[in-house]
Protein backbone atom coordinates (compact mmCIF):
# COMPACT_ATOMS: atom_id res chain seq x y z
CA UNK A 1 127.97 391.47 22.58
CA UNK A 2 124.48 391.19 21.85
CA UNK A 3 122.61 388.58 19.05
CA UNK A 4 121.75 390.99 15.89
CA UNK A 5 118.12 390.87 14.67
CA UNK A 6 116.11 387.56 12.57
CA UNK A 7 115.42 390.47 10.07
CA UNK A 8 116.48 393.87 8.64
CA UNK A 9 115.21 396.02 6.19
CA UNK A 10 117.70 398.66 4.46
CA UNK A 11 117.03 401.90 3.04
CA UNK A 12 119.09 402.83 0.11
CA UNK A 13 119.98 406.36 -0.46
CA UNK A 14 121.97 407.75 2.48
CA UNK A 15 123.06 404.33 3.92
CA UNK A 16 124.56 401.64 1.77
CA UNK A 17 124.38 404.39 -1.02
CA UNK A 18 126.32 407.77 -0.57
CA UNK A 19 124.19 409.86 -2.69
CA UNK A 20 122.54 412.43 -0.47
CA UNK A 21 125.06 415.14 -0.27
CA UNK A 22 124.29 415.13 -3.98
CA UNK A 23 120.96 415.14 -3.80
CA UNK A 24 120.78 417.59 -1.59
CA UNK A 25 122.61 420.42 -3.29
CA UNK A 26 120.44 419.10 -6.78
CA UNK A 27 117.48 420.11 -5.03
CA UNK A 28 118.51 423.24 -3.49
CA UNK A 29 120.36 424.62 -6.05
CA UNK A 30 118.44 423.27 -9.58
CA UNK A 31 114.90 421.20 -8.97
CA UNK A 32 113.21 423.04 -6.14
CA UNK A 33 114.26 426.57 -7.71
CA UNK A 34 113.04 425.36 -11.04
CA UNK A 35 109.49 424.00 -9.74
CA UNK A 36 108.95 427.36 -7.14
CA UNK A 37 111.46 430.65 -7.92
CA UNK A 38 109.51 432.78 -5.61
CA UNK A 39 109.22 430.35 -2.93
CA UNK A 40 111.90 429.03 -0.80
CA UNK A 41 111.11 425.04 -0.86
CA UNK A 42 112.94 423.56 2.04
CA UNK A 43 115.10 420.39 1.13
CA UNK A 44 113.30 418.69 3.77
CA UNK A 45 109.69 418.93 2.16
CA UNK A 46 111.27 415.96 -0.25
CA UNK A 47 114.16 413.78 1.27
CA UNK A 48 113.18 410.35 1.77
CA UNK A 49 110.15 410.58 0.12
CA UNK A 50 109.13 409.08 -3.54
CA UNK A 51 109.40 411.83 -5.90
CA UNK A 52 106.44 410.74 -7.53
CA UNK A 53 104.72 411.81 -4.57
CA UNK A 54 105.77 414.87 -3.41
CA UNK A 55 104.42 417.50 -6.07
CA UNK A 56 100.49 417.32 -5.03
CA UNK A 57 101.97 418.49 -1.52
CA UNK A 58 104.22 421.01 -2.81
CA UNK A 59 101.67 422.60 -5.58
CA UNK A 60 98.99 423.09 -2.79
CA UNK A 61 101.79 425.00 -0.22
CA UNK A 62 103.80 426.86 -2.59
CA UNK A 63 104.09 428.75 -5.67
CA UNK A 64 104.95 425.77 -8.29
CA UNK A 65 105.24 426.71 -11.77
CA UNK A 66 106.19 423.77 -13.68
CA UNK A 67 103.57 420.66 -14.42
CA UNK A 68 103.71 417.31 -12.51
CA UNK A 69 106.00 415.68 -15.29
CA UNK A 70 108.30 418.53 -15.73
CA UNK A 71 108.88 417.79 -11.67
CA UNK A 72 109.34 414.78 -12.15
CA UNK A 73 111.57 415.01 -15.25
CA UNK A 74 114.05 417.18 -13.00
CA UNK A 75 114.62 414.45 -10.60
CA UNK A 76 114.62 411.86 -13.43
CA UNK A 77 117.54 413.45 -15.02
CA UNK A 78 119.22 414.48 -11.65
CA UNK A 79 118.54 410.80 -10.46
CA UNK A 80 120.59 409.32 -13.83
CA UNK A 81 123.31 411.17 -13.76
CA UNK A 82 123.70 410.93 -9.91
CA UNK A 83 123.50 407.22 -9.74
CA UNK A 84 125.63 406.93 -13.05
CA UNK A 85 129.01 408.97 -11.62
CA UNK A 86 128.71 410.24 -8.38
CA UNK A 87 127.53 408.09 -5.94
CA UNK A 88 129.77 406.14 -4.05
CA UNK A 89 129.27 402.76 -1.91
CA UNK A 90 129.16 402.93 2.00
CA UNK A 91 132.47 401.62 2.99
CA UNK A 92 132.63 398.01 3.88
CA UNK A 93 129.06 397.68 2.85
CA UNK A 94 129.70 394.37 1.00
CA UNK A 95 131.70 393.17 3.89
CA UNK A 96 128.44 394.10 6.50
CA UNK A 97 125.95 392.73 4.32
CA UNK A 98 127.68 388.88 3.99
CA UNK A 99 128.79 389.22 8.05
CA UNK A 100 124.94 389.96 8.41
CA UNK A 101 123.25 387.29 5.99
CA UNK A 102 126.18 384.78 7.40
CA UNK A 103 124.50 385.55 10.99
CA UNK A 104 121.31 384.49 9.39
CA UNK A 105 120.11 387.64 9.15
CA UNK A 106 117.14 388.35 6.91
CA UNK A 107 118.07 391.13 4.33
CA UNK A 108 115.27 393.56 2.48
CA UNK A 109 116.94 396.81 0.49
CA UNK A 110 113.34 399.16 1.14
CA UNK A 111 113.80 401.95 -0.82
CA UNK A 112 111.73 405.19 -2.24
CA UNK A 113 114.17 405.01 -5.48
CA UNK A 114 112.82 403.59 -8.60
CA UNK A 115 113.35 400.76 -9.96
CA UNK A 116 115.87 402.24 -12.87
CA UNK A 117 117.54 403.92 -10.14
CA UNK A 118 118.03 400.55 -8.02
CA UNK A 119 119.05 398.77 -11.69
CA UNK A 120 122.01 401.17 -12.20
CA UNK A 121 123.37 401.20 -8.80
CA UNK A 122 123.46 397.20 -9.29
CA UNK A 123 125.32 397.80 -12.61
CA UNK A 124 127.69 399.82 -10.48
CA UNK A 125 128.22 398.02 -6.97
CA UNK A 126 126.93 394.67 -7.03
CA UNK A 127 123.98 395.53 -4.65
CA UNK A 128 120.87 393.28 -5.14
CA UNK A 129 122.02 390.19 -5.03
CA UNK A 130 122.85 390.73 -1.55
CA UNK A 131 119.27 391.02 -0.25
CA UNK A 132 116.29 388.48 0.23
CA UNK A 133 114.00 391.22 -1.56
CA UNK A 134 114.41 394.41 -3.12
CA UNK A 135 111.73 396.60 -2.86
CA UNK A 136 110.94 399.92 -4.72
CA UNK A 137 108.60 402.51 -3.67
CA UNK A 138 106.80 401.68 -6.57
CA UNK A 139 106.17 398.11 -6.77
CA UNK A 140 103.66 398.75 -3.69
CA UNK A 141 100.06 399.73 -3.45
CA UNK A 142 99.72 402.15 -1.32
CA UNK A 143 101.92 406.18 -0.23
CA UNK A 144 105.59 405.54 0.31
CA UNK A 145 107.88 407.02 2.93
CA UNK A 146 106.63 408.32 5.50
CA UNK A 147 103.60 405.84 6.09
CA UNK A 148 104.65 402.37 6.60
CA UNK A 149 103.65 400.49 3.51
CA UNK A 150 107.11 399.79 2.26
CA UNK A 151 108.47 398.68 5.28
CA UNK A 152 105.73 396.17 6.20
CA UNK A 153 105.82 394.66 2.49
CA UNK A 154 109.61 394.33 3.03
CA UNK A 155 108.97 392.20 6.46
CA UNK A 156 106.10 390.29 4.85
CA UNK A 157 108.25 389.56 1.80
CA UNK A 158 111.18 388.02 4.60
CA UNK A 159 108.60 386.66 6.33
CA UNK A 160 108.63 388.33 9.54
CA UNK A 161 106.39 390.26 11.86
CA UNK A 162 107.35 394.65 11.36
CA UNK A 163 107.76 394.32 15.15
CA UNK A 164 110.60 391.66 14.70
CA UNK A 165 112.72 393.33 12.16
CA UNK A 166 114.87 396.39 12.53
CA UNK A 167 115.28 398.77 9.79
CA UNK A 168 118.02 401.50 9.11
CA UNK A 169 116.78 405.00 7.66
CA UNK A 170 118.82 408.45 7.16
CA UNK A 171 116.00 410.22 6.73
CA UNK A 172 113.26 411.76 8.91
CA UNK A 173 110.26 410.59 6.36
CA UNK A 174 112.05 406.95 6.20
CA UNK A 175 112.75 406.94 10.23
CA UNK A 176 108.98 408.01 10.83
CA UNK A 177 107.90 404.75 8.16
CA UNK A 178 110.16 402.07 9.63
CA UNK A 179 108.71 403.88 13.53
CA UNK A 180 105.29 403.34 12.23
CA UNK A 181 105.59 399.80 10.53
CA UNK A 182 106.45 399.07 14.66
CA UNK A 183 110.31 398.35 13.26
CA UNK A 184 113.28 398.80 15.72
CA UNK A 185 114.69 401.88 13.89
CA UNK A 186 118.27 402.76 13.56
CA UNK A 187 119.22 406.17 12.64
CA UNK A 188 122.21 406.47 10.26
CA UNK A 189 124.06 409.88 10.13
CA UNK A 190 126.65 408.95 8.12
CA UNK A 191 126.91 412.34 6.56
CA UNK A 192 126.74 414.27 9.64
CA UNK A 193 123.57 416.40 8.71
CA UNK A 194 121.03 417.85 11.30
CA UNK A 195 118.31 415.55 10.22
CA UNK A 196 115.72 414.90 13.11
CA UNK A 197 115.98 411.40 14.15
CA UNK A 198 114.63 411.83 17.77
CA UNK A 199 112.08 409.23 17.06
CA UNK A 200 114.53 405.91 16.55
CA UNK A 201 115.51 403.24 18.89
CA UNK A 202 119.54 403.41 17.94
CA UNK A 203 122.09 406.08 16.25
CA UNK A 204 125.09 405.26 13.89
CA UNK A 205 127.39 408.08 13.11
CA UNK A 206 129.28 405.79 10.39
CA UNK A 207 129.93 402.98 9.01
CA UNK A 208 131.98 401.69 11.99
CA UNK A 209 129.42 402.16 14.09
CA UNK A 210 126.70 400.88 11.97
CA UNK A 211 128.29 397.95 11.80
CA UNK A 212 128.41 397.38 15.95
CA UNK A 213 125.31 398.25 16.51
CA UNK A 214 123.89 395.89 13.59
CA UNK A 215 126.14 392.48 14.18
CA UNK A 216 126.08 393.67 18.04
CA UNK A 217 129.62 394.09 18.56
């Protein structure tokens, strides 16, 4: 067994949050049709990253036909009625979080959701409360995911170094941040897609294994 970190910084969406497989066929199949019908906008262009941000990228590559707030409108209505019904809670997530925070474990939730989105998942599972500091994409000045803003705000607001806090990301864009901020970087494939992760320090396939590589056991 090994000590687990003074300090970890959680992404949301695809870790303690199941909501990617939704998210994923929402995009394919409804947003990124809707913003480019003669294009063929690859999922990948946008996971991880703060909606918010993404159109300026996509408008100068691709064909987009709807405005900046009608993009943003699509993901605002996807992003209700996913957090509202269908995502689920990581199993054993509550359980991880106390075993973590009872290790003395510093806890940041670092995420490139909004703040709405964050509020309703609380409603649902009982999620902030659990962390040191919540942070939203947001609530910082400067690009989100995949520059490493948001994760050095979340180890200044636990009051570490970047370099002495590990982070947990599902998502290329998020993995490539918590890299950047100088983070030992776990890469959670908890629903088995082929996202590249060839850049992190440690792999979890599940929860099981999340959990072992986290509390070192």
């Amino acid at each position: 067994m090994s000590e687990p970190p003074s300090a970890i910084c959680f992404d949301m969406d695809g870790v303690l949050v199941q909501s990617e497989d939704h998210w994923v066929s929402v995009q394919r199949d409804h947003i990124l049709p809707t913003a480019a019908p003669d294009d063929e906008i690859p999922v990948s262009a946008v996971t991880g990253r703060n909606y918010k941000e993404v159109y300026p990228d996509l408008a100068a590559e691709y064909d987009v036909v709807v405005s900046r707030e009608e993009f943003e409108g699509l993901f605002e209505e996807a992003g209700e009625r996913i957090y509202g019904e269908y995502a689920t809670l990581l199993p054993g997530a509550h359980e991880l979080l106390a075993d973590l925070r009872s290790a003395g474990v510093a806890l940041a939730l670092t995420t490139s959701a909004p703040r709405d989105w964050m509020d309703v998942i609380d409603e649902r599972f009982d999620l902030l409360s659990r962390f040191d500091a919540t942070i939203s994409a947001e609530e910082i000045d400067g690009p989100g995911k995949p520059e490493p803003d948001i994760y050095e705000r979340g180890a200044a607001e636990l009051g570490v170094d970047p370099t002495d806090s590990w982070a947990v990301e599902d998502s290329t864009a998020g993995a490539r941040a918590a890299v950047a901020a100088g983070m030992t970087t776990v890469g959670f494939q908890g629903d088995g897609d082929e996202t590249d992760l060839s850049m992190v320090d440690h792999v979890a396939s599940d929860a099981a294994q999340l959990r072992a590589v986290l509390l070192g056991e």
